[in-house]
C-alpha atoms as a PDB file:
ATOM      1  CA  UNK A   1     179.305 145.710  56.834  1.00  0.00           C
ATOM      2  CA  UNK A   2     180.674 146.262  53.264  1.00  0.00           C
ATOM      3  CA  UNK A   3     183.788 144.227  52.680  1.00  0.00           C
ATOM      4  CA  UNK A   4     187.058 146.439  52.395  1.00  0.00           C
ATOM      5  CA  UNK A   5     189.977 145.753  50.158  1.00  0.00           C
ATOM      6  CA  UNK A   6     192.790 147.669  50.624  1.00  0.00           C
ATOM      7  CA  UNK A   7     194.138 149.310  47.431  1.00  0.00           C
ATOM      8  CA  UNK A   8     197.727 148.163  47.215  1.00  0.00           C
ATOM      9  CA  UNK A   9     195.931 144.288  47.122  1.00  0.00           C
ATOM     10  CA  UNK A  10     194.089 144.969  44.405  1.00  0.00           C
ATOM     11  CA  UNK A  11     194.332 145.688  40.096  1.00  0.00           C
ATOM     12  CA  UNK A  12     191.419 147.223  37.938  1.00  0.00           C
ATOM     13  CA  UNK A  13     190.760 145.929  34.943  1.00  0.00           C
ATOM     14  CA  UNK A  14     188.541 145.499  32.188  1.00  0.00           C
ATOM     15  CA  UNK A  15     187.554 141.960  30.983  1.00  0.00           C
ATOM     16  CA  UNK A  16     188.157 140.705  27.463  1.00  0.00           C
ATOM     17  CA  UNK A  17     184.955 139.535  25.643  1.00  0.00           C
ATOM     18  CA  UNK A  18     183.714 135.953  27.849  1.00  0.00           C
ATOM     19  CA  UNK A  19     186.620 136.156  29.645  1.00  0.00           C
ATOM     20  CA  UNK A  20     184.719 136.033  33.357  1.00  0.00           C
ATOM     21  CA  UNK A  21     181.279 134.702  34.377  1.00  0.00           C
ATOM     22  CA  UNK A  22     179.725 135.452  37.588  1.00  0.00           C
ATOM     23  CA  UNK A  23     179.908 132.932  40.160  1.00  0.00           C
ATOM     24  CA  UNK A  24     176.090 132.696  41.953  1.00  0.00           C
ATOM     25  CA  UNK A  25     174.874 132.487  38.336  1.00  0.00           C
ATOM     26  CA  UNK A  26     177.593 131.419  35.725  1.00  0.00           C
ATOM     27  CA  UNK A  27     176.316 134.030  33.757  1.00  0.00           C
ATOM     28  CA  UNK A  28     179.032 136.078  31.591  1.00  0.00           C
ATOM     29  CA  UNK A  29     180.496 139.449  32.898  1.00  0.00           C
ATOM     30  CA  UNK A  30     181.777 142.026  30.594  1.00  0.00           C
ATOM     31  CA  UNK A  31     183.134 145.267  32.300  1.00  0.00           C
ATOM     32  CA  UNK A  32     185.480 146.722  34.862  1.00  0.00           C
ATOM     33  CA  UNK A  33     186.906 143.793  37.787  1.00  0.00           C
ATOM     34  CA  UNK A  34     189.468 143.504  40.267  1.00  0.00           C
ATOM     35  CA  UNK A  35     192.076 141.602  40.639  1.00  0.00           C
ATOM     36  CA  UNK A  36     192.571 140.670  44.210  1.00  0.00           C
ATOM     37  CA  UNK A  37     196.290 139.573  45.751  1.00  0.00           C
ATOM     38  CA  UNK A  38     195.167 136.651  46.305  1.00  0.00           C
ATOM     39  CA  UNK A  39     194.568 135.366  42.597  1.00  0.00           C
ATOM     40  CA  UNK A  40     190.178 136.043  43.349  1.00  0.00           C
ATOM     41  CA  UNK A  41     188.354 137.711  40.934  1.00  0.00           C
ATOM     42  CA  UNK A  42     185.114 140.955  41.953  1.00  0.00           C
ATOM     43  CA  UNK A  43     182.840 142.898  39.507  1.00  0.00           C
ATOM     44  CA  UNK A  44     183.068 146.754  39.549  1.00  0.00           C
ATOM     45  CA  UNK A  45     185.993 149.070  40.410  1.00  0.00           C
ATOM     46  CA  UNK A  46     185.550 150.131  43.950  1.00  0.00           C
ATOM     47  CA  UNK A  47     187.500 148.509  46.875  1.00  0.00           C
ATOM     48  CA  UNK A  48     185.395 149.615  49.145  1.00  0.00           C
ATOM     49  CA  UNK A  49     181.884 147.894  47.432  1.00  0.00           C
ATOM     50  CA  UNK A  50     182.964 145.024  45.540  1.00  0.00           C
ATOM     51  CA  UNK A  51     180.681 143.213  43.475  1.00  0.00           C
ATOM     52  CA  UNK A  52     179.374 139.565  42.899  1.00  0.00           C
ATOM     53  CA  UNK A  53     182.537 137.393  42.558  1.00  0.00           C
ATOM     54  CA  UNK A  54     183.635 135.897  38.956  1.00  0.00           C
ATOM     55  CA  UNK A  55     185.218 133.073  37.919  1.00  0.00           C
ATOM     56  CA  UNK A  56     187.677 133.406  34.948  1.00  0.00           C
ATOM     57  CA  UNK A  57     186.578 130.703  31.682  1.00  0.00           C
ATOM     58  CA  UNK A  58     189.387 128.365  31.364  1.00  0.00           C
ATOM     59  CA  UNK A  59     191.708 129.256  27.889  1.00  0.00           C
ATOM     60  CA  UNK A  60     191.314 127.424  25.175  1.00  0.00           C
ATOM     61  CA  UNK A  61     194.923 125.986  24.052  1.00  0.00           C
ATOM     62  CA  UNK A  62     196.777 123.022  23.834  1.00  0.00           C
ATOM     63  CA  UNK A  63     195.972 119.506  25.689  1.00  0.00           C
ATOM     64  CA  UNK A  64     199.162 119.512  28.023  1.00  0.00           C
ATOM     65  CA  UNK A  65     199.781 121.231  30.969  1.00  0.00           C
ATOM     66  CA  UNK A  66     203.248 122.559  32.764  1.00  0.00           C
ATOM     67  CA  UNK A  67     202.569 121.016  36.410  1.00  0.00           C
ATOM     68  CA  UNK A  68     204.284 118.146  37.539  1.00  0.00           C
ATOM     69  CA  UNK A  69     202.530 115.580  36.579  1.00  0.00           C
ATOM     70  CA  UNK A  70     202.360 117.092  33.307  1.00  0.00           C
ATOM     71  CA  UNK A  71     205.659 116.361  32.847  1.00  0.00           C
ATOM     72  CA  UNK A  72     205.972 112.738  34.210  1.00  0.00           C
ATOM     73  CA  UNK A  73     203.244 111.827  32.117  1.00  0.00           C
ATOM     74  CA  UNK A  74     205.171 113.051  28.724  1.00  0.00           C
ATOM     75  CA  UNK A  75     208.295 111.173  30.015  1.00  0.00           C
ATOM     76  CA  UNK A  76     206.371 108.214  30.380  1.00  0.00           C
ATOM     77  CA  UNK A  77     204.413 108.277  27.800  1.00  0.00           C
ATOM     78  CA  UNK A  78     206.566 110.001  24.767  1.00  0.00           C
ATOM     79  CA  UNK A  79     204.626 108.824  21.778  1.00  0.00           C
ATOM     80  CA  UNK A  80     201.311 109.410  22.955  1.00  0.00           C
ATOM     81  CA  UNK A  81     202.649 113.105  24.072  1.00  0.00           C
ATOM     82  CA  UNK A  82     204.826 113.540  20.763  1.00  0.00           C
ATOM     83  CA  UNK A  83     201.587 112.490  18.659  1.00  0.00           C
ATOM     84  CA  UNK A  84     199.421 114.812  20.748  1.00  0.00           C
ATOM     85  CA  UNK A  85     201.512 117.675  20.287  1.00  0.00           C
ATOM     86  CA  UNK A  86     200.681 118.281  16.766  1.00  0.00           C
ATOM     87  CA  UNK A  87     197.315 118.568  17.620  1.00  0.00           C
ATOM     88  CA  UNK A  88     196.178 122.181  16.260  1.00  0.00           C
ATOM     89  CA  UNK A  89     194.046 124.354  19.348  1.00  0.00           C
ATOM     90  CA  UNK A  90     190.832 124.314  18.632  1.00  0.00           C
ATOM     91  CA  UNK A  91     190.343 128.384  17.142  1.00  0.00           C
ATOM     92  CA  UNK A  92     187.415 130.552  18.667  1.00  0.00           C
ATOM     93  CA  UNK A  93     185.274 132.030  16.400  1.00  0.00           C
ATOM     94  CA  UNK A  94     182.554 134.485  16.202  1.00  0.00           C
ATOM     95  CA  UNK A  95     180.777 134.923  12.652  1.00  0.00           C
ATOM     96  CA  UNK A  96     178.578 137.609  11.523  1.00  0.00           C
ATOM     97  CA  UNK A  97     175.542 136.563   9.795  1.00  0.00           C
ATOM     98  CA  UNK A  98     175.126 137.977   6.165  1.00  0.00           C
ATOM     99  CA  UNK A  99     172.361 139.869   4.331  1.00  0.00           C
ATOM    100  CA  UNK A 100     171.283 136.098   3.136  1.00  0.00           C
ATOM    101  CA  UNK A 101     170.758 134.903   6.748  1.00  0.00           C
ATOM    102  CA  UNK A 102     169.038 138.187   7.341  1.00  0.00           C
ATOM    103  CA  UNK A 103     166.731 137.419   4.244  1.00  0.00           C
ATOM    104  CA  UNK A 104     166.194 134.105   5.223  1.00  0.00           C
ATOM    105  CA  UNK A 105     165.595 135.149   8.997  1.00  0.00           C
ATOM    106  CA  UNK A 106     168.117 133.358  10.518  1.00  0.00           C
ATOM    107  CA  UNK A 107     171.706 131.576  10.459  1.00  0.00           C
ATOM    108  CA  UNK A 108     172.973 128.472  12.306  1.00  0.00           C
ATOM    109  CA  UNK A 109     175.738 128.730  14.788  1.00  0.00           C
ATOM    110  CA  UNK A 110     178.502 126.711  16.226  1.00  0.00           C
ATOM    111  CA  UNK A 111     179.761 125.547  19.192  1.00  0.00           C
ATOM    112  CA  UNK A 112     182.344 123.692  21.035  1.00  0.00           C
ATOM    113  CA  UNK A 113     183.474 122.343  24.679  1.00  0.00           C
ATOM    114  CA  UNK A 114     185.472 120.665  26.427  1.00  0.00           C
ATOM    115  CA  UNK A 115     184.274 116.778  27.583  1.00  0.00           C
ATOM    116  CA  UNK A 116     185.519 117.362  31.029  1.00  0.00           C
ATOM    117  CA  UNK A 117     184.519 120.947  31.151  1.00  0.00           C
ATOM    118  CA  UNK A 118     181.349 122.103  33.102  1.00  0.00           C
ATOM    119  CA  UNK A 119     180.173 124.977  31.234  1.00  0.00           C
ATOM    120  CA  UNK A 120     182.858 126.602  29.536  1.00  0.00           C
ATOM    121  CA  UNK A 121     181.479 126.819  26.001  1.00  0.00           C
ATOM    122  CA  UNK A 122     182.956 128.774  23.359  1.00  0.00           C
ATOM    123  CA  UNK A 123     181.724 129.612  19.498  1.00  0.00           C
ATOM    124  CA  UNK A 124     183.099 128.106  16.598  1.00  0.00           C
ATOM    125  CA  UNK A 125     183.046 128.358  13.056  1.00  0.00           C
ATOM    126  CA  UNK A 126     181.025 125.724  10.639  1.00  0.00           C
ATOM    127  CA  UNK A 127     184.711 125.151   8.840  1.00  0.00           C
ATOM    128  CA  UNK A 128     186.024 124.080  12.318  1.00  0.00           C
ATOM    129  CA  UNK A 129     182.957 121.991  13.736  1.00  0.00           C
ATOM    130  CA  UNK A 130     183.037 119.864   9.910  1.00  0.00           C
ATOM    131  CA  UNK A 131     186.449 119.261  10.740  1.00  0.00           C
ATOM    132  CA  UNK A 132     185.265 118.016  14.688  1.00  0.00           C
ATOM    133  CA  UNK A 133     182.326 116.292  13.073  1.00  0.00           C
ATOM    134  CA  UNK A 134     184.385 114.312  10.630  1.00  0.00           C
ATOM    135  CA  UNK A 135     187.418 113.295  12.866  1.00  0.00           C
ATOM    136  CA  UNK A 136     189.940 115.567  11.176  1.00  0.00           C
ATOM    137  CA  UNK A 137     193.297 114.555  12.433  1.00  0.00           C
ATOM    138  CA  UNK A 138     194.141 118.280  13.226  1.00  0.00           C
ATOM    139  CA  UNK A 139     192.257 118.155  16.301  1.00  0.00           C
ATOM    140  CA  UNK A 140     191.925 116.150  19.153  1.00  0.00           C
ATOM    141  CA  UNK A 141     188.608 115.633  18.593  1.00  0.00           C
ATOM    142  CA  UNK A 142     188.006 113.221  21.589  1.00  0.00           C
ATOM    143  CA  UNK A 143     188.707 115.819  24.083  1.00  0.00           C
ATOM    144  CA  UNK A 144     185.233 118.192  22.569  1.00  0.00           C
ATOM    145  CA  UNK A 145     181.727 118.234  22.281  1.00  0.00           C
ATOM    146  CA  UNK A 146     180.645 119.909  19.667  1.00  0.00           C
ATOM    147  CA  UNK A 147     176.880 121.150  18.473  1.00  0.00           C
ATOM    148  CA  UNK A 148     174.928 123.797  16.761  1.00  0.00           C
ATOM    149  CA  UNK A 149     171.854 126.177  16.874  1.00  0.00           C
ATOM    150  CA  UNK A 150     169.457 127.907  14.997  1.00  0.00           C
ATOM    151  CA  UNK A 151     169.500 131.114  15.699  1.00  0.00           C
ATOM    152  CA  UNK A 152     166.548 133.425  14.638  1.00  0.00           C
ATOM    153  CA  UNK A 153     167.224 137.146  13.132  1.00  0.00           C
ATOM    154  CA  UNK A 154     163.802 138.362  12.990  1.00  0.00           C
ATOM    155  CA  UNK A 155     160.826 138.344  14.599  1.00  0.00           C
ATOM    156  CA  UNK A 156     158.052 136.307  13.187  1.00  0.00           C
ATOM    157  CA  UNK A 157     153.994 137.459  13.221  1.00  0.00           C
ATOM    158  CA  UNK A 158     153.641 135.791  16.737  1.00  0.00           C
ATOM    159  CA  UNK A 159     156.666 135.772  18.636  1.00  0.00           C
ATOM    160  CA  UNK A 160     159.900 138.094  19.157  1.00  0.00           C
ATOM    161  CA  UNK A 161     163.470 137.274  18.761  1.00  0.00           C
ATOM    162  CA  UNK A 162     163.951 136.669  22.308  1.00  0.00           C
ATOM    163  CA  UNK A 163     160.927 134.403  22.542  1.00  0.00           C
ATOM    164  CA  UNK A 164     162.186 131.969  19.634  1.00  0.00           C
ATOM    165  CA  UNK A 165     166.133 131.926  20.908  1.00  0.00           C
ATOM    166  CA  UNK A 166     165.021 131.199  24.194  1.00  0.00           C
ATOM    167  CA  UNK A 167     162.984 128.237  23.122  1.00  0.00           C
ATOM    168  CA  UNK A 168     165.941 127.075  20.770  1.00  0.00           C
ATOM    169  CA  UNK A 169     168.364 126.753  24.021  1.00  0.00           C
ATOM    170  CA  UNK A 170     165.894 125.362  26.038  1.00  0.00           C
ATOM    171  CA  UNK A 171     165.666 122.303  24.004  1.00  0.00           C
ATOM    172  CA  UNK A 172     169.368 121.767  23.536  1.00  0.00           C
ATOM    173  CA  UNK A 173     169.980 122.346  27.406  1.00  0.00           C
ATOM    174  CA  UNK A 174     169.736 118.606  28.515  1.00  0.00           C
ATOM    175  CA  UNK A 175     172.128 117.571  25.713  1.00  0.00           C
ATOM    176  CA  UNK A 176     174.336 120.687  26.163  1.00  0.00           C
ATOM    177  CA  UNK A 177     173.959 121.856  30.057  1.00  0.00           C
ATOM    178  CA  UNK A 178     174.729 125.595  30.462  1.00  0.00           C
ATOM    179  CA  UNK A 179     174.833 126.253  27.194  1.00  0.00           C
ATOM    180  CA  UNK A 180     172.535 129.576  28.276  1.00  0.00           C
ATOM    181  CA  UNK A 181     175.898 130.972  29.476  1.00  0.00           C
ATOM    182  CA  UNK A 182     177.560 131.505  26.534  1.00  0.00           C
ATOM    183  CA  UNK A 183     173.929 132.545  24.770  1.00  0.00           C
ATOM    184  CA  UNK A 184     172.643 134.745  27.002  1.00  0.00           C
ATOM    185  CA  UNK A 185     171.810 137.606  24.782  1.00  0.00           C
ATOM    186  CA  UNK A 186     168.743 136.572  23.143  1.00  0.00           C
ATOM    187  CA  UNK A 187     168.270 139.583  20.813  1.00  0.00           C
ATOM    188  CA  UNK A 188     172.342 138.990  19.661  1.00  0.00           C
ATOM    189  CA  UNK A 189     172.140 140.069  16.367  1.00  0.00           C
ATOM    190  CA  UNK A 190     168.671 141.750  15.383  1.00  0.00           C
ATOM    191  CA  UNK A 191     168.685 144.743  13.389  1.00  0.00           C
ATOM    192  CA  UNK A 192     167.115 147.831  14.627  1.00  0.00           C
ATOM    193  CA  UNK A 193     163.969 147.879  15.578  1.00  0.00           C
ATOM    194  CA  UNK A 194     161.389 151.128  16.177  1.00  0.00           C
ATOM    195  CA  UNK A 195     160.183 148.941  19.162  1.00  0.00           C
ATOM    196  CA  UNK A 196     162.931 149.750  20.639  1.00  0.00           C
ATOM    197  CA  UNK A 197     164.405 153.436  19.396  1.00  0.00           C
ATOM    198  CA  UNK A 198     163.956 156.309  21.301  1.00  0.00           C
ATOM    199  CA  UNK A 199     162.453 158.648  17.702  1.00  0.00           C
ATOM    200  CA  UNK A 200     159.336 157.969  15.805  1.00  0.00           C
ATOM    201  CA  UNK A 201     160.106 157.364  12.236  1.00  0.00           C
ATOM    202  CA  UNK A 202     157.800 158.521   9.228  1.00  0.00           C
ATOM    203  CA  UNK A 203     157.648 157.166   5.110  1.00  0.00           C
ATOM    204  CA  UNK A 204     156.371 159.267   3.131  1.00  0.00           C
ATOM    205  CA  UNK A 205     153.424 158.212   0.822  1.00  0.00           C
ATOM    206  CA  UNK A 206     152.067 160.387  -1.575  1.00  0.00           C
ATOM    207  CA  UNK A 207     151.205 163.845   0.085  1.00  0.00           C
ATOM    208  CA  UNK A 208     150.868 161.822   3.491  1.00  0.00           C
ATOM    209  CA  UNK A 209     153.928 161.128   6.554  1.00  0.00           C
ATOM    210  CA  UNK A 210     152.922 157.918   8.133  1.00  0.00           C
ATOM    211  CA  UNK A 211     154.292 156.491  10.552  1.00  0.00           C
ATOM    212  CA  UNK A 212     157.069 153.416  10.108  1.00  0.00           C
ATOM    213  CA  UNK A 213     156.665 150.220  12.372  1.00  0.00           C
ATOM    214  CA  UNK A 214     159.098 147.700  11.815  1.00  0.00           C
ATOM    215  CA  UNK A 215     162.950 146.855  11.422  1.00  0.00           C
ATOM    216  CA  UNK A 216     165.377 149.771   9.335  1.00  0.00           C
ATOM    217  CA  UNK A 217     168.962 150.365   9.341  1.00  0.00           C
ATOM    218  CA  UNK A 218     170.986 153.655   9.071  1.00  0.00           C
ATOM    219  CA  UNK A 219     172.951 154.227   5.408  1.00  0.00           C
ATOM    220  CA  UNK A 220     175.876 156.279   6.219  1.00  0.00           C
ATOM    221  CA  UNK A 221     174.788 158.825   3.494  1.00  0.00           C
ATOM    222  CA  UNK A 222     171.586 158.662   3.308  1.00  0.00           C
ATOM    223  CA  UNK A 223     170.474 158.278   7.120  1.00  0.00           C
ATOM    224  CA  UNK A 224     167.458 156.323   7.749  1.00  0.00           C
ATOM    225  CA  UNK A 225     165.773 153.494   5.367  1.00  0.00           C
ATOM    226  CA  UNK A 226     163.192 150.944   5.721  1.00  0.00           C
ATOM    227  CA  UNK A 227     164.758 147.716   6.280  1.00  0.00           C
ATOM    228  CA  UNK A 228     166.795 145.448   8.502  1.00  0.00           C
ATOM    229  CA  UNK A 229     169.748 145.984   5.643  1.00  0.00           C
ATOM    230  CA  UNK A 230     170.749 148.153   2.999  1.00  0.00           C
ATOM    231  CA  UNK A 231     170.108 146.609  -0.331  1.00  0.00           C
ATOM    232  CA  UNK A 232     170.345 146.848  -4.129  1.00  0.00           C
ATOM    233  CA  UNK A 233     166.407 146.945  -4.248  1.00  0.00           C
ATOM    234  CA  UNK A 234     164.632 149.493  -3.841  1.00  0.00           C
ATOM    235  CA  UNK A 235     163.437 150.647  -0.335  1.00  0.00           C
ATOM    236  CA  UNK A 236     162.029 154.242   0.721  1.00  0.00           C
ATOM    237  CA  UNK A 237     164.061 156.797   3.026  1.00  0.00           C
ATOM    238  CA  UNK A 238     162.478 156.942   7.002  1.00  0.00           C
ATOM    239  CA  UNK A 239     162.078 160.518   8.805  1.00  0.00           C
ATOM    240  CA  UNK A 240     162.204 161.744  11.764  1.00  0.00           C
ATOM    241  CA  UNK A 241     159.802 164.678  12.918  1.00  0.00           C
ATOM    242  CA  UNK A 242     162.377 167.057  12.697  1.00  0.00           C
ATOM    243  CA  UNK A 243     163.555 166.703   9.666  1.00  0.00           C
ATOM    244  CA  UNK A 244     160.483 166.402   8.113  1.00  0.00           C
ATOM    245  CA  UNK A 245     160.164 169.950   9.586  1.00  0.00           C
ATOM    246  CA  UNK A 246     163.209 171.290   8.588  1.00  0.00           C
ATOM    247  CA  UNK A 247     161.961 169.956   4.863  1.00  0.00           C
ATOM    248  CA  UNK A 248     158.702 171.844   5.155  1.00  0.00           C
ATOM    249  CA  UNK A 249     160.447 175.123   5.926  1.00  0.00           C
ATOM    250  CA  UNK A 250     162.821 174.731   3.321  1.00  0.00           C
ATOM    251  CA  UNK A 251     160.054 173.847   0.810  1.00  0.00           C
ATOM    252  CA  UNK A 252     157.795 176.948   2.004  1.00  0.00           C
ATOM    253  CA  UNK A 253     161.023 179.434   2.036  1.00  0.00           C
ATOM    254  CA  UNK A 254     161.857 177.945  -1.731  1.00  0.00           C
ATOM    255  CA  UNK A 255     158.475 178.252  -3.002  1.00  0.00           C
ATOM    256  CA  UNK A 256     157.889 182.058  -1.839  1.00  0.00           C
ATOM    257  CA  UNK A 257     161.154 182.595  -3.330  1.00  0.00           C
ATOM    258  CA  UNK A 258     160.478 181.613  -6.723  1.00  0.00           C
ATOM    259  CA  UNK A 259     157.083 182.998  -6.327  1.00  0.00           C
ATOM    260  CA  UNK A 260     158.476 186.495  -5.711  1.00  0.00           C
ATOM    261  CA  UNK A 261     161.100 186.263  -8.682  1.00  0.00           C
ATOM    262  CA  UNK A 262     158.295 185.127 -11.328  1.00  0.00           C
ATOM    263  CA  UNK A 263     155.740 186.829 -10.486  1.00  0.00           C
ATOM    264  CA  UNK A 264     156.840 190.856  -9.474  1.00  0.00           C
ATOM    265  CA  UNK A 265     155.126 193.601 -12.041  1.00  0.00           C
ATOM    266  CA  UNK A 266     154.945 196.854 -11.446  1.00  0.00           C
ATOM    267  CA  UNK A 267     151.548 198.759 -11.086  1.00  0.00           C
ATOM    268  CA  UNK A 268     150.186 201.794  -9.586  1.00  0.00           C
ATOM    269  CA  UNK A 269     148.460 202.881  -6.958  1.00  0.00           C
ATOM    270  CA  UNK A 270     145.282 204.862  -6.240  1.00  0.00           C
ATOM    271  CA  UNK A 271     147.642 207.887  -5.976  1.00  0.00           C
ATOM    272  CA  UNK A 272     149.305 207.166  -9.030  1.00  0.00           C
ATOM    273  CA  UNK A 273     152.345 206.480  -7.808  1.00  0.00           C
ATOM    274  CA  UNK A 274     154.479 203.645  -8.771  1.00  0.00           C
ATOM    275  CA  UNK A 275     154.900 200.105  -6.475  1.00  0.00           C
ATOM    276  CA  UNK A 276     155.798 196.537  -7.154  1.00  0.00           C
ATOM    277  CA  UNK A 277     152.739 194.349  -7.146  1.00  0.00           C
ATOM    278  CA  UNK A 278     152.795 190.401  -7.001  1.00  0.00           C
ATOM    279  CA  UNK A 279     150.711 188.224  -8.947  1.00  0.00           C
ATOM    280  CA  UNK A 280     149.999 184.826 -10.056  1.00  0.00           C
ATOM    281  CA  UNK A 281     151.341 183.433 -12.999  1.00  0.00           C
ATOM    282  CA  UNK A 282     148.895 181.031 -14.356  1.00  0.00           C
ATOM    283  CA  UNK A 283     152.054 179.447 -16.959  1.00  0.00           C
ATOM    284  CA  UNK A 284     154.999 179.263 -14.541  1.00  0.00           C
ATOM    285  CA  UNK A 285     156.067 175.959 -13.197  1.00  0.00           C
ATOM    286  CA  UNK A 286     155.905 174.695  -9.663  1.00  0.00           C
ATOM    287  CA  UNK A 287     158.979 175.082  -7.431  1.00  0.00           C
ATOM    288  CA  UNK A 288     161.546 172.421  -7.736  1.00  0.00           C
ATOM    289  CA  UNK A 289     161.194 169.703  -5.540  1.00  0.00           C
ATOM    290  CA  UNK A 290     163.554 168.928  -2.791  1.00  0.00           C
ATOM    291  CA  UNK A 291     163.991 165.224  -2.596  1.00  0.00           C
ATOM    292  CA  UNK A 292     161.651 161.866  -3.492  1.00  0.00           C
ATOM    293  CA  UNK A 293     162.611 160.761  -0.132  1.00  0.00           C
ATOM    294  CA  UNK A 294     165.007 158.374  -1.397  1.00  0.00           C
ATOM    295  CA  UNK A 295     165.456 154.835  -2.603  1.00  0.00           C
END
């Protein structure tokens, strides 16, 4: 039988980014939870069916506590507590790799945890683990563990994304156990891909539409490019099937139209009488193109 929560015991929310992993797996959970009278945590948003139960990551913040013994320990020991204090929280970070990482494939990326902490990771920037690494005064450095990992961009001839992260966490997991929680996307980061989007893209080459394999992004003017980022080099415009249809028509409908202003004489017929007759014109230039397709 379905467990039942009645609704005045219980709050739905929605989780802040790694704010909750799931407790059979300590895996994150992003999405909509609830908030249970009794301070427990359940995926989803239905009393009725709740869903696997989550454990909220401990906040990242200053080394003291407000409990009792919190506060006997300041009283007894002041200067250790007053020197403490000053201690700056270590800052959570998330950085975006740049169209240099991209070129190069991949970027490195940071991380930090508590010693005493099981598996609550959390990301860092490389300003903030050089200051960890070094001993900067700032922090209390002797409460974290800090470390970093490569983490790939693009594919490579022989393996995907996924492949290549995966393998990267693997061999930091006996140093770093459970660091697969906080990277558990493997494909965090890689540009589109027409592996995985739901159109067929075409370049055009000469007279011929073949079809595009590979990464592209989208340029807010001018839609879809070869790729994984826009760039001052030069790099062709993709198309989709339909608008390289709706390019044909045009093309056909501009052509006949020039064709029919150029090219209209009047003639007779075999009665003699007096129509409009179309014919080539052996010095008039082609019809204006529409587009190169784009750089």
């Amino acid at each position: 039988m379905a467990r039942y929560i009645p609704k005045s015991k219980v709050s739905i929310l929605q989780t802040a980014q790694n704010e909750f992993v799931i407790a059979s797996t300590l895996r994150s959970y992003n999405g909509s939870y609830m908030e249970l009278s009794d301070g427990t945590f359940f995926a989803g948003n239905n009393p009725q069916k709740p869903g696997e139960k989550l454990l909220k990551r401990k906040p990242v913040g200053s080394s003291f506590g407000k409990s009792n013994n919190n506060s006997t320990y300041r009283k007894i020991n002041r200067p250790v507590y007053n020197e403490l204090s000053k201690k700056t929280p270590i800052p959570i970070s998330k950085p975006q790799p740049t169209n240099k990482d991209y070129e190069r494939g991949y970027f490195t990326r940071y991380f930090c945890k508590r010693v005493n902490d099981k598996y609550n990771y959390f990301e860092i920037n490389k300003k903030t683990y050089d200051n960890l690494n070094v001993k900067n005064d700032n922090y209390d450095y002797n409460l974290y563990i800090i470390g970093n990992i490569k983490w790939i961009l693009l594919e490579t001839p022989n393996k995907l994304v996924e492949e290549i992260n995966n393998i990267n966490i693997n061999l930091l997991l006996n140093t770093y156990p459970f660091l697969n929680v906080l990277f558990n996307i493997l494909d965090e980061y890689e540009p589109l891909h027409t592996r995985n989007f739901a159109e067929k893209l075409f370049i055009k080459k000469g007279t011929k539409n073949i079809l595009y394999k590979g990464y592209f992004h989208q340029h807010p003017e001018k839609g879809f490019m070869e790729g994984p980022f826009h760039s001052t080099k030069p790099h062709k415009k993709l198309f989709t099937n339909a608008q390289f249809n709706v390019k044909t028509t045009q093309t056909q409908l501009q052509t006949q139209l020039v064709y029919s202003e150029n090219n209209v004489v009047m003639g007779t017929d075999n009665l003699g009488s007096q129509v409009s007759v179309i014919q080539p014109n052996i010095n008039s230039s082609p019809p204006p193109s529409l587009g190169k397709g784009g750089y």
